[in-house]
N, C-alpha and C. Protein backbone atom coordinates (compact mmCIF):
# COMPACT_ATOMS: atom_id res chain seq x y z
N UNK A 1 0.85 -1.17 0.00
CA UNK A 1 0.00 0.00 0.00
C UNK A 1 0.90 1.23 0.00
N UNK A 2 0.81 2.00 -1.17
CA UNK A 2 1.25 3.01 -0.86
C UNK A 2 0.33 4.42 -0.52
N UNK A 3 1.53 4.80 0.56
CA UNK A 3 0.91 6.14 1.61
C UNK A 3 2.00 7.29 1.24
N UNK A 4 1.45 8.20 1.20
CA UNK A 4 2.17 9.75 0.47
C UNK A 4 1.98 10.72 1.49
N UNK A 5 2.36 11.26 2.08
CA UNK A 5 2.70 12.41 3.00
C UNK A 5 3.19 13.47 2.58
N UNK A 6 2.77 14.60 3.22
CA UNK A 6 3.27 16.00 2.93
C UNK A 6 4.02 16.87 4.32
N UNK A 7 5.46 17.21 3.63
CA UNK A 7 6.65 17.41 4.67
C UNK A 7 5.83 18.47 5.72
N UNK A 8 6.48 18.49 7.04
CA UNK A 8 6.45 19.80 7.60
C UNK A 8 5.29 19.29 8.97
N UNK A 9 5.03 20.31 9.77
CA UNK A 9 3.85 19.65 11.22
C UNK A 9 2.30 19.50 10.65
N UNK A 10 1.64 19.02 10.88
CA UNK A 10 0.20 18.55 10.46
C UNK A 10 0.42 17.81 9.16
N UNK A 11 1.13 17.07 8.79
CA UNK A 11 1.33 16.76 7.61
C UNK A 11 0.19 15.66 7.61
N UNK A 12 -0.60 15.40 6.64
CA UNK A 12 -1.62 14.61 6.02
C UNK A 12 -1.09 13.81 5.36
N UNK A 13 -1.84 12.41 4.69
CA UNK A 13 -1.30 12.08 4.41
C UNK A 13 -2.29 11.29 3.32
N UNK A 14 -1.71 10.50 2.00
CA UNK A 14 -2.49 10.12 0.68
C UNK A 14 -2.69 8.63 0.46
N UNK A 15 -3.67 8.27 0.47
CA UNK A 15 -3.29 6.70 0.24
C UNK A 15 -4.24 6.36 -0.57
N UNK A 16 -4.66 5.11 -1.48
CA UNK A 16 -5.17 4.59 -2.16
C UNK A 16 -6.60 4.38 -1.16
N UNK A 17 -7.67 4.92 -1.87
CA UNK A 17 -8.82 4.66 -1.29
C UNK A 17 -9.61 3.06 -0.40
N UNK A 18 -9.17 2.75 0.55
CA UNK A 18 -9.20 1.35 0.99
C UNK A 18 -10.71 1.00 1.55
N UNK A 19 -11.69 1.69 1.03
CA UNK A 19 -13.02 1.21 1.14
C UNK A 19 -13.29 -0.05 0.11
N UNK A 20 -14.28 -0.50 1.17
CA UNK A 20 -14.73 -2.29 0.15
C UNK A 20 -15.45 -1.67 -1.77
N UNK A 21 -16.59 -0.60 -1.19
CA UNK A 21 -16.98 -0.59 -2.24
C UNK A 21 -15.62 0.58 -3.16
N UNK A 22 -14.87 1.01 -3.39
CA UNK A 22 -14.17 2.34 -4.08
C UNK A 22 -13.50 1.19 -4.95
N UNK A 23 -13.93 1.50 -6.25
CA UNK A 23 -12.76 0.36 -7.24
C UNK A 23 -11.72 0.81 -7.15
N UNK A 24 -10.44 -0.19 -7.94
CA UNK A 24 -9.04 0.51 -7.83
C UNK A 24 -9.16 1.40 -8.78
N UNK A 25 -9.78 1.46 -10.17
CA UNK A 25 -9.74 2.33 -11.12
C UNK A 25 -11.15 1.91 -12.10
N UNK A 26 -11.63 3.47 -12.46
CA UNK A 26 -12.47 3.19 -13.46
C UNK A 26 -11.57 3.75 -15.04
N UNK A 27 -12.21 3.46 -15.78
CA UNK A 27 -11.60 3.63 -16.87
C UNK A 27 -12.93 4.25 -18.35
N UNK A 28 -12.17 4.78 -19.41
CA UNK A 28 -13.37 5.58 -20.12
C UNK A 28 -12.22 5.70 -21.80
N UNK A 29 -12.53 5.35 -22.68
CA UNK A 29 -12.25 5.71 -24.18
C UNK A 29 -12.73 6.67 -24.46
N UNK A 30 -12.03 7.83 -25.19
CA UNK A 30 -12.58 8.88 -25.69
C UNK A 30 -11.96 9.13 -26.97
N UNK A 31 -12.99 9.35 -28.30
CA UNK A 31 -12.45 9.39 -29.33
C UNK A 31 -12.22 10.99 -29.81
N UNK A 32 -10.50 11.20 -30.03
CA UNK A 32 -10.20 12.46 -30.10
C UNK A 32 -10.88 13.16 -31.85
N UNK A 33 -11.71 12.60 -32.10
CA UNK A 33 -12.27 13.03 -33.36
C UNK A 33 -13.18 14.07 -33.35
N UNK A 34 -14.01 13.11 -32.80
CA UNK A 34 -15.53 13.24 -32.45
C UNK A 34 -16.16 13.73 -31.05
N UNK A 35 -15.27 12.97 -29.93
CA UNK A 35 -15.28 13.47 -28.88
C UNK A 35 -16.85 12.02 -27.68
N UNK A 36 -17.05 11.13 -29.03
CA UNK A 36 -17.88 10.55 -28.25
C UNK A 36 -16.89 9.76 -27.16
N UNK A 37 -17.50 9.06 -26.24
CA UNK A 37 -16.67 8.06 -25.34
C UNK A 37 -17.27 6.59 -24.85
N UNK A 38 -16.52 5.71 -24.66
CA UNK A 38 -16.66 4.73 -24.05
C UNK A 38 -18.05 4.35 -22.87
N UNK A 39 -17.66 5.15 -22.10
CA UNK A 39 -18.64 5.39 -20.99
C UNK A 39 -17.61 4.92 -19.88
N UNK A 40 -17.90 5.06 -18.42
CA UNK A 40 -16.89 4.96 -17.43
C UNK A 40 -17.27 3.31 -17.42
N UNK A 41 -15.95 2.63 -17.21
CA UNK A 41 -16.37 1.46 -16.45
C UNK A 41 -15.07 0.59 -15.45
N UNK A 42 -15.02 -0.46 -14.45
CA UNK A 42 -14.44 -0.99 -14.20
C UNK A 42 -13.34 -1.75 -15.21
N UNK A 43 -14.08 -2.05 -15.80
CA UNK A 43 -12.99 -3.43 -17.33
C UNK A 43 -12.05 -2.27 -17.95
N UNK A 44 -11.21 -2.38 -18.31
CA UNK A 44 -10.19 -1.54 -18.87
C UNK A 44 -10.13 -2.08 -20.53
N UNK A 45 -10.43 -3.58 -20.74
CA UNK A 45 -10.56 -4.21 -22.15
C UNK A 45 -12.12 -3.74 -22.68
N UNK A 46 -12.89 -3.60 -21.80
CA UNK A 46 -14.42 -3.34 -22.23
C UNK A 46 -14.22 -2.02 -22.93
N UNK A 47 -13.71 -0.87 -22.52
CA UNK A 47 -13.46 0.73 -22.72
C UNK A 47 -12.69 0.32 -24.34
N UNK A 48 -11.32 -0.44 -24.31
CA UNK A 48 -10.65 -0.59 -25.45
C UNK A 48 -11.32 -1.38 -26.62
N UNK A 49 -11.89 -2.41 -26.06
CA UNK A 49 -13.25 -3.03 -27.17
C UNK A 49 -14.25 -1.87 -27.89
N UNK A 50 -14.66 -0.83 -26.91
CA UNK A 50 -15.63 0.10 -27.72
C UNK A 50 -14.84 0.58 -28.16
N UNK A 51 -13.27 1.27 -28.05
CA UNK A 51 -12.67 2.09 -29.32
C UNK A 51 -12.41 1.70 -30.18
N UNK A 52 -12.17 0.10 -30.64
CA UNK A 52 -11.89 -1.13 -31.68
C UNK A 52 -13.55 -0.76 -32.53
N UNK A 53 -14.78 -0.85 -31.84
CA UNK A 53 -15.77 -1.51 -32.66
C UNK A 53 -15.93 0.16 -33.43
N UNK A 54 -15.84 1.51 -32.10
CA UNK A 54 -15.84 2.67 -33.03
C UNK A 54 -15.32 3.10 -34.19
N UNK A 55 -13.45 2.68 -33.98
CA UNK A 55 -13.38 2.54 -35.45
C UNK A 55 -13.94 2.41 -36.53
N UNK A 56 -14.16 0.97 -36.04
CA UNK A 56 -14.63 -0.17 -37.02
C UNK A 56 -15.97 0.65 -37.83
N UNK A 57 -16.87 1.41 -36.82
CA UNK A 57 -18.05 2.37 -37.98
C UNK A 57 -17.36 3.36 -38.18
N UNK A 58 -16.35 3.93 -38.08
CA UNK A 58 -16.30 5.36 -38.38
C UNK A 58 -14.49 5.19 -38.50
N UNK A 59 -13.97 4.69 -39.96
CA UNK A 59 -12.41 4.47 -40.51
C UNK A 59 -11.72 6.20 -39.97
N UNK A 60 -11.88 6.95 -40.19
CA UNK A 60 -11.34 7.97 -39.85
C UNK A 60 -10.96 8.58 -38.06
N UNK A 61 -11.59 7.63 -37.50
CA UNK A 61 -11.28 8.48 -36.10
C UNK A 61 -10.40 7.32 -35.77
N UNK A 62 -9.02 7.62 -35.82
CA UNK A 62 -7.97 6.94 -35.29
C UNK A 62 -7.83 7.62 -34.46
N UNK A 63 -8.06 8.08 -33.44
CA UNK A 63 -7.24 8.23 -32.06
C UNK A 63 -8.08 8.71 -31.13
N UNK A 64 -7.58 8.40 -30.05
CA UNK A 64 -8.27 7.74 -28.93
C UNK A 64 -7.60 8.50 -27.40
N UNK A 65 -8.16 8.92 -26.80
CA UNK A 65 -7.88 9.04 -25.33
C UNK A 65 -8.17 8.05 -24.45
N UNK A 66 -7.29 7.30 -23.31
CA UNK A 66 -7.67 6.72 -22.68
C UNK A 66 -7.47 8.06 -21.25
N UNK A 67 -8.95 7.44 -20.45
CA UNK A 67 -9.03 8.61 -19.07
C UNK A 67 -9.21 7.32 -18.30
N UNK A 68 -8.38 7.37 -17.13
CA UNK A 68 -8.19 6.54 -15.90
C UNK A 68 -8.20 7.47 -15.03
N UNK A 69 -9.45 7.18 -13.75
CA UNK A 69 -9.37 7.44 -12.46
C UNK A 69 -8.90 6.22 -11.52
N UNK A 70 -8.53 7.27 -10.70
CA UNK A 70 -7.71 6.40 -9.22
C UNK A 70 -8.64 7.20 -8.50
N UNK A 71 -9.00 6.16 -7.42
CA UNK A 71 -9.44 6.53 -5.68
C UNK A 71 -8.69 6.70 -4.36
N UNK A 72 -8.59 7.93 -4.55
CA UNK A 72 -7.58 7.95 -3.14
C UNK A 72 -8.32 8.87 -1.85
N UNK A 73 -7.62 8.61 -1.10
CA UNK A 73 -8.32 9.00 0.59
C UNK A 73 -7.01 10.32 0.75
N UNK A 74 -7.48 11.37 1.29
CA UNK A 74 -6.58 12.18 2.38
C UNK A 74 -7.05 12.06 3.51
N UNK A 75 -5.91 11.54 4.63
CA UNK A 75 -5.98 11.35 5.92
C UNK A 75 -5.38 12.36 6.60
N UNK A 76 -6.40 13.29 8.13
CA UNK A 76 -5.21 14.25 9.04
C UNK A 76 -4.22 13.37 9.47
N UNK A 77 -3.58 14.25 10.23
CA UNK A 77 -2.25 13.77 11.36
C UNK A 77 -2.68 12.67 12.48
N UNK A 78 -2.44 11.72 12.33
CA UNK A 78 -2.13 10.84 13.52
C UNK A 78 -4.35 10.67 13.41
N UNK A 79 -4.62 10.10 12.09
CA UNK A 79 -5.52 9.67 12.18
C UNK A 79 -5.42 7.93 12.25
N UNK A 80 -6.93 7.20 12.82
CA UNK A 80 -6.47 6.17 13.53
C UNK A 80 -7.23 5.56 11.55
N UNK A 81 -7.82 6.15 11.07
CA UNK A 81 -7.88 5.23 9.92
C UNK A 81 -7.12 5.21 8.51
N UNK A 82 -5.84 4.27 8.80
CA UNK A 82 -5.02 4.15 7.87
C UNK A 82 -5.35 2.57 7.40
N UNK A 83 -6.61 2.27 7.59
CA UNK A 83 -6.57 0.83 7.11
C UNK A 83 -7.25 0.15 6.06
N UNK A 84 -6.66 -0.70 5.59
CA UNK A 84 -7.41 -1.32 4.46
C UNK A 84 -8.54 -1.97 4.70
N UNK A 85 -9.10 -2.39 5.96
CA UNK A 85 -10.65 -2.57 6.29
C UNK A 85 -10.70 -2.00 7.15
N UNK A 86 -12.30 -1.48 7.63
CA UNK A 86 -13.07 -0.75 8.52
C UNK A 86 -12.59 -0.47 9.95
N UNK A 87 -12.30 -2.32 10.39
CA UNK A 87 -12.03 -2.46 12.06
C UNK A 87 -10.54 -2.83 12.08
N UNK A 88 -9.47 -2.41 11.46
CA UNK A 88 -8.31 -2.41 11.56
C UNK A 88 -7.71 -0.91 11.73
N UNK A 89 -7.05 -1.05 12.91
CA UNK A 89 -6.43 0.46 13.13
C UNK A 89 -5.09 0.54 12.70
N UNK A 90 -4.67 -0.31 12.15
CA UNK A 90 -2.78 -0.21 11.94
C UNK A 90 -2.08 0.77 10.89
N UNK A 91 -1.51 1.36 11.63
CA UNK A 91 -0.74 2.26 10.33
C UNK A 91 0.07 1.88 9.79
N UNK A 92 0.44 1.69 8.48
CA UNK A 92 0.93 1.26 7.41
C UNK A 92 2.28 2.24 7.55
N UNK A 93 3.51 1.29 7.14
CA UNK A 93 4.97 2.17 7.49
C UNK A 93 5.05 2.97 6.61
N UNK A 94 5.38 4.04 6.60
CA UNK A 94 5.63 5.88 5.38
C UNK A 94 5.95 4.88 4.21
N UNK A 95 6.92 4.10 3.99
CA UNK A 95 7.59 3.68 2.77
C UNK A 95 7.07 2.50 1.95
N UNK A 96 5.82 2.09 2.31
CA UNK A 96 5.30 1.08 2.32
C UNK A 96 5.00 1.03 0.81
């Protein structure tokens, strides 16, 4: 798990969103032509399948944006939830 901190007193700190429901990443195709898109989803091949079949109707829009979100948490100072489930209080080492 990585945890990201910011130097100096009260420093907070960044970690990968460790709720059950928060996916690790959604993902979205966007065709730099036209501007239609994929739609958001979990599958990362599902997003790249709709830019394959878009092509496939429309020969001219070769190119493509891929947009990936990440879920991350900011935690205060010396908060007790650094954990990857609910009822675990353990803080995870800075370098982890």
């Amino acid at each position: 798990m990585n945890v990201y901190t910011a130097d100096g007193p009260g420093e907070w700190s960044l970690m990968r969103d460790p709720a059950p429901e928060a996916p690790s990443a959604v993902y979205e195709m966007e065709c730099t032509t036209c501007g239609h898109t994929s739609g958001a989803t979990e599958d990362a091949e599902a997003a790249r399948r709709w830019a394959v079949r878009h092509v496939t109707g429309c020969p001219r829009h070769t190119g493509f944006r891929e947009i990936t979100h990440g879920f991350w948490r900011a935690l205060p100072p010396e908060s007790p939830d650094f954990s990857v489930t609910p009822h675990s209080r353990e803080r995870p080492a800075a370098n982890a």
